[in-house]
N, C-alpha and C. Protein backbone atom coordinates (compact mmCIF):
# COMPACT_ATOMS: atom_id res chain seq x y z
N UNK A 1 -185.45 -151.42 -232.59
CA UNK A 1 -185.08 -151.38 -231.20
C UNK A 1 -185.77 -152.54 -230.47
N UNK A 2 -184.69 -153.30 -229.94
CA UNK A 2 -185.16 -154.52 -228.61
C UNK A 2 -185.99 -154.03 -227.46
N UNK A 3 -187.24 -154.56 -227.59
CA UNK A 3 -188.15 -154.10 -225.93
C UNK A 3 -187.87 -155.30 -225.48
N UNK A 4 -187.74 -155.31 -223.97
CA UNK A 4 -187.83 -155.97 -222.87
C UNK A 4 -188.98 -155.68 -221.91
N UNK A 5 -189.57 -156.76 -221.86
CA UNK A 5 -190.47 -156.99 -220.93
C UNK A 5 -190.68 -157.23 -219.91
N UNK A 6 -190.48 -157.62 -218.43
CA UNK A 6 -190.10 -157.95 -216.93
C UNK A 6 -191.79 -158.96 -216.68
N UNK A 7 -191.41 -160.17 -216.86
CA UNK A 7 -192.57 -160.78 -216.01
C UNK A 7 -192.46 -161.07 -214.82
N UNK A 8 -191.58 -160.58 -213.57
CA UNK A 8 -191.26 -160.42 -212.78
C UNK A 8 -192.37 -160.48 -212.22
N UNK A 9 -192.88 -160.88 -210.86
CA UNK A 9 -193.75 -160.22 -209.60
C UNK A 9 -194.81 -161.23 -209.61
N UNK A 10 -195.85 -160.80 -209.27
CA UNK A 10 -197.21 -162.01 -208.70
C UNK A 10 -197.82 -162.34 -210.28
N UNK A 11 -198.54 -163.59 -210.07
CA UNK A 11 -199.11 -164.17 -210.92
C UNK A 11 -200.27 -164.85 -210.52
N UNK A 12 -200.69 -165.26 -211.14
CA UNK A 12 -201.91 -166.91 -210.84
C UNK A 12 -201.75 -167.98 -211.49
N UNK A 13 -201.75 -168.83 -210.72
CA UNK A 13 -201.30 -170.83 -211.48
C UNK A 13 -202.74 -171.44 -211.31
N UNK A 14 -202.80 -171.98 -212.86
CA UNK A 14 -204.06 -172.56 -212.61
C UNK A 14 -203.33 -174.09 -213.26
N UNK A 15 -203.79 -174.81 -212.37
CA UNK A 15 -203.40 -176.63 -212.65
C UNK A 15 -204.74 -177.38 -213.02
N UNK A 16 -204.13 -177.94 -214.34
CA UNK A 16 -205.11 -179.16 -215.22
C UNK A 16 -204.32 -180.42 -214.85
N UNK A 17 -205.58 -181.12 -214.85
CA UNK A 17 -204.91 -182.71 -215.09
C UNK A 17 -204.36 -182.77 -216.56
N UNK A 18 -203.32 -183.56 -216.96
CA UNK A 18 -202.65 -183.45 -218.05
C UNK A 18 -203.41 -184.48 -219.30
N UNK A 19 -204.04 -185.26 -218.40
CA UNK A 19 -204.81 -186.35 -219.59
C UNK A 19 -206.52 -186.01 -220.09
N UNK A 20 -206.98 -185.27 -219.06
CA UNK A 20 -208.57 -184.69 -219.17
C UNK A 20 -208.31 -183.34 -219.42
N UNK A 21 -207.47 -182.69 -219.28
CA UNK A 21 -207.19 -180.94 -219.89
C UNK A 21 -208.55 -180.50 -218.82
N UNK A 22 -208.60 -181.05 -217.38
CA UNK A 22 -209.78 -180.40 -216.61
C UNK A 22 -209.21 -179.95 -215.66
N UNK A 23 -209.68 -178.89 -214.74
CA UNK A 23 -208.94 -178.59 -213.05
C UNK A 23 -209.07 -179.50 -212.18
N UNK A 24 -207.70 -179.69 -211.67
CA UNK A 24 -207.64 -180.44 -210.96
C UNK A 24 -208.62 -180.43 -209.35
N UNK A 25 -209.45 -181.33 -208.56
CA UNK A 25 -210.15 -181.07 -207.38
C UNK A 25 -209.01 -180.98 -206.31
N UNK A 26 -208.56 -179.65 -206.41
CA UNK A 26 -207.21 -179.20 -205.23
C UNK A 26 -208.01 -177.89 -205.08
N UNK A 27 -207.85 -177.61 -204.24
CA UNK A 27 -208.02 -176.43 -203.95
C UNK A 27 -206.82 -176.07 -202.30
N UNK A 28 -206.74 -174.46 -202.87
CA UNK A 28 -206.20 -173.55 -201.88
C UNK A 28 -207.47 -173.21 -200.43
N UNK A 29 -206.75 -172.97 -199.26
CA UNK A 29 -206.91 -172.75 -198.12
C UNK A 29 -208.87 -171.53 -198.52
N UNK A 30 -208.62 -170.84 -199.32
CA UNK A 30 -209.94 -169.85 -199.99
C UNK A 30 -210.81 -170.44 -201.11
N UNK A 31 -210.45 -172.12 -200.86
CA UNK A 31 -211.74 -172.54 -201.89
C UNK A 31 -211.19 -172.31 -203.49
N UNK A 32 -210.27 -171.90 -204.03
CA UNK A 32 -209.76 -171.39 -205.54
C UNK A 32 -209.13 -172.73 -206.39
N UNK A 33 -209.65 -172.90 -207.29
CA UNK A 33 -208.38 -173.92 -207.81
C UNK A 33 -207.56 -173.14 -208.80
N UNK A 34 -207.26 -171.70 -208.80
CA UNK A 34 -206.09 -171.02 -209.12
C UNK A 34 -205.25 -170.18 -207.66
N UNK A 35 -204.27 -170.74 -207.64
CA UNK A 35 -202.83 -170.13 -206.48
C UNK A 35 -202.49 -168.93 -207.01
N UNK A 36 -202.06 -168.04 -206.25
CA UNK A 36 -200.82 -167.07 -206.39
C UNK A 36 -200.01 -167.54 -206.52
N UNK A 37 -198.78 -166.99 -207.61
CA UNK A 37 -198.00 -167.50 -208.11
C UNK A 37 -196.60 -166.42 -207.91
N UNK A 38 -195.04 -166.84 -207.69
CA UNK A 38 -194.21 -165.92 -207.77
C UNK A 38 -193.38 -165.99 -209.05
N UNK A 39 -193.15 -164.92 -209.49
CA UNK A 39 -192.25 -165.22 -211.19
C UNK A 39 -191.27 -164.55 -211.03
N UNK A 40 -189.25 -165.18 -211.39
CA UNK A 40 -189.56 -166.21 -211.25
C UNK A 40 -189.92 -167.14 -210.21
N UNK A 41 -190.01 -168.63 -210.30
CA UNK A 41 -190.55 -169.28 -208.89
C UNK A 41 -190.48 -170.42 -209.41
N UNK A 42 -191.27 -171.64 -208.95
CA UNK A 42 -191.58 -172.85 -208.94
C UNK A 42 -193.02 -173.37 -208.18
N UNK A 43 -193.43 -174.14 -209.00
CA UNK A 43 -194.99 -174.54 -208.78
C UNK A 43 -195.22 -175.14 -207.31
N UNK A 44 -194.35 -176.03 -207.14
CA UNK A 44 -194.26 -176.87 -205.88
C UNK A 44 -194.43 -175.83 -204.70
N UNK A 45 -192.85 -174.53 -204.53
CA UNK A 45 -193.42 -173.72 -203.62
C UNK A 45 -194.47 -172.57 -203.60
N UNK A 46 -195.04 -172.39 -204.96
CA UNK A 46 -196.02 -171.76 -204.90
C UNK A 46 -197.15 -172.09 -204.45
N UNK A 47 -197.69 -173.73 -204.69
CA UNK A 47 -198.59 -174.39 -204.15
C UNK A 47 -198.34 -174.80 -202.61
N UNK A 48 -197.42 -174.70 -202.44
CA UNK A 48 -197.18 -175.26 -200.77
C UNK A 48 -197.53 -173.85 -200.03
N UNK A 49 -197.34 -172.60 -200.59
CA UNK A 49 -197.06 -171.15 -199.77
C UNK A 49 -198.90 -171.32 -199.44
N UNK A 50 -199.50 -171.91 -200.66
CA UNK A 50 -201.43 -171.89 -200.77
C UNK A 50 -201.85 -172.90 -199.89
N UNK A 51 -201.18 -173.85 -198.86
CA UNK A 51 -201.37 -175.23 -198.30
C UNK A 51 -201.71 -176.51 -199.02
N UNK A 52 -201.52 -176.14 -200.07
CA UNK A 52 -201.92 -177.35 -200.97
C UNK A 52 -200.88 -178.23 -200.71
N UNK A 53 -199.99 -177.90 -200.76
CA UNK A 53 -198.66 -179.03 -200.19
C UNK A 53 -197.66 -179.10 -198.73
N UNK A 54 -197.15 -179.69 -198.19
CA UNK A 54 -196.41 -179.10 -196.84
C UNK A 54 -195.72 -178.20 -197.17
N UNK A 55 -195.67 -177.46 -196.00
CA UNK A 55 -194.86 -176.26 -195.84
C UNK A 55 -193.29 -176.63 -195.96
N UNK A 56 -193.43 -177.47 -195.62
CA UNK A 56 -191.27 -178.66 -195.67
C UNK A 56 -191.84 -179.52 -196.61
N UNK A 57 -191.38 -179.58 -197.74
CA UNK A 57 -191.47 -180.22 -198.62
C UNK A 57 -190.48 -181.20 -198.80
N UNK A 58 -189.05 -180.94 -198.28
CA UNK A 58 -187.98 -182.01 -197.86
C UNK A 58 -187.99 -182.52 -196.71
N UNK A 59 -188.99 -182.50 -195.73
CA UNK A 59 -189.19 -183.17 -194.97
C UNK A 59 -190.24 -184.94 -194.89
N UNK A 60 -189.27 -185.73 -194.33
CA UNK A 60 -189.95 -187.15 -194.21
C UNK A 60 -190.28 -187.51 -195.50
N UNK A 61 -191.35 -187.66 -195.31
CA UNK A 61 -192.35 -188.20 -197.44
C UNK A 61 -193.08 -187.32 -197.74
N UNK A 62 -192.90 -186.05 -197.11
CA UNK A 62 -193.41 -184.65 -197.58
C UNK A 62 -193.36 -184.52 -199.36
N UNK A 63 -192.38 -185.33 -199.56
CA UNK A 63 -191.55 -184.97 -201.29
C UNK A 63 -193.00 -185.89 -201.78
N UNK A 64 -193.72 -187.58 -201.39
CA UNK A 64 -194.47 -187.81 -202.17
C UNK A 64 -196.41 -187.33 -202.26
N UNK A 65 -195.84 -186.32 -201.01
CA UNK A 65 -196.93 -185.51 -201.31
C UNK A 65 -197.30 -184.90 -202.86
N UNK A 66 -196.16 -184.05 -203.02
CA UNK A 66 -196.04 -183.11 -204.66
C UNK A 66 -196.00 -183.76 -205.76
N UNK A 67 -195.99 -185.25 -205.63
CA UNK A 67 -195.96 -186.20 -207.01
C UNK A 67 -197.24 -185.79 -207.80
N UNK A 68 -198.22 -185.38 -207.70
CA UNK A 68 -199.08 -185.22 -208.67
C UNK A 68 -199.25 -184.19 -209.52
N UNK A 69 -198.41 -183.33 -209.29
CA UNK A 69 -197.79 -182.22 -209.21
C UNK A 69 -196.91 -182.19 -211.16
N UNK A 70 -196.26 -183.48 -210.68
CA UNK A 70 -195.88 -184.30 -211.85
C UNK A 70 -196.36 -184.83 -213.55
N UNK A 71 -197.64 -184.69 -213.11
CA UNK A 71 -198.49 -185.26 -214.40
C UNK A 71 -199.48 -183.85 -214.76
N UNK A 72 -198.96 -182.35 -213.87
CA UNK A 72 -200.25 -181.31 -213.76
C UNK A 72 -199.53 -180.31 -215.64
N UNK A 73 -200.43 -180.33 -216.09
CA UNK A 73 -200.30 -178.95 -216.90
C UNK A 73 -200.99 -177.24 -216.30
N UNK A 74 -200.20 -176.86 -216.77
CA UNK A 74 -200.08 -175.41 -216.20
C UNK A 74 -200.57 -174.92 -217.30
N UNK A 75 -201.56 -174.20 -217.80
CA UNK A 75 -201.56 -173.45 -218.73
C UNK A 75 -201.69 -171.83 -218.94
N UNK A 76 -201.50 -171.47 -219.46
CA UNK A 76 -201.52 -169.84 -219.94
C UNK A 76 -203.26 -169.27 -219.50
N UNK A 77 -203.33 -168.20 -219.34
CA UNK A 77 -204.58 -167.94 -219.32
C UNK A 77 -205.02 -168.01 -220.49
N UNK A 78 -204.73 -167.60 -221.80
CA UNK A 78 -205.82 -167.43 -222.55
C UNK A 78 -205.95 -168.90 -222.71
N UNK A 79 -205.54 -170.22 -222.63
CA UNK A 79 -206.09 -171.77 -222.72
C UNK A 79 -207.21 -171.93 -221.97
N UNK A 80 -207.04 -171.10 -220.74
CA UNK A 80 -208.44 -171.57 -219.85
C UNK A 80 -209.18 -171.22 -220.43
């Protein structure tokens, strides 16, 4: 018998730099360099909901705010 699992609902994102495998110096509005996370979701508005990025992210050059965003690995908890 097939189980299904629902990873649905809150999470935590923790962002590495992709070339040093270290945390990145970002931090959320509470000092954390791990965000709440929504699943499913996307990193960009999960980090923007934490102020790490604008709240309008399609606004003006709001977009080259999230470029670093670009080079971040995300990893699983048990990696941390």
């Amino acid at each position: 018998m097939k189980k299904t699992i629902s990873l649905n609902g809150a999470w935590s994102l923790s962002y590495l730099d992709a070339l040093s495998g270290k945390r990145l110096e970002v931090y959320d509005r509470e000092g954390a360099s791990t965000v709440e996370a929504i699943v499913p979701g996307n990193t960009d508005l999960d980090l923007s909901r934490a102020g790490i990025l604008p709240a309008d992210l399609m606004k003006g050059m709001n977009t080259m705010k999230a470029t670093f965003t670009e080079t971040c690995d995300y990893p699983s908890a048990r990696e941390l």
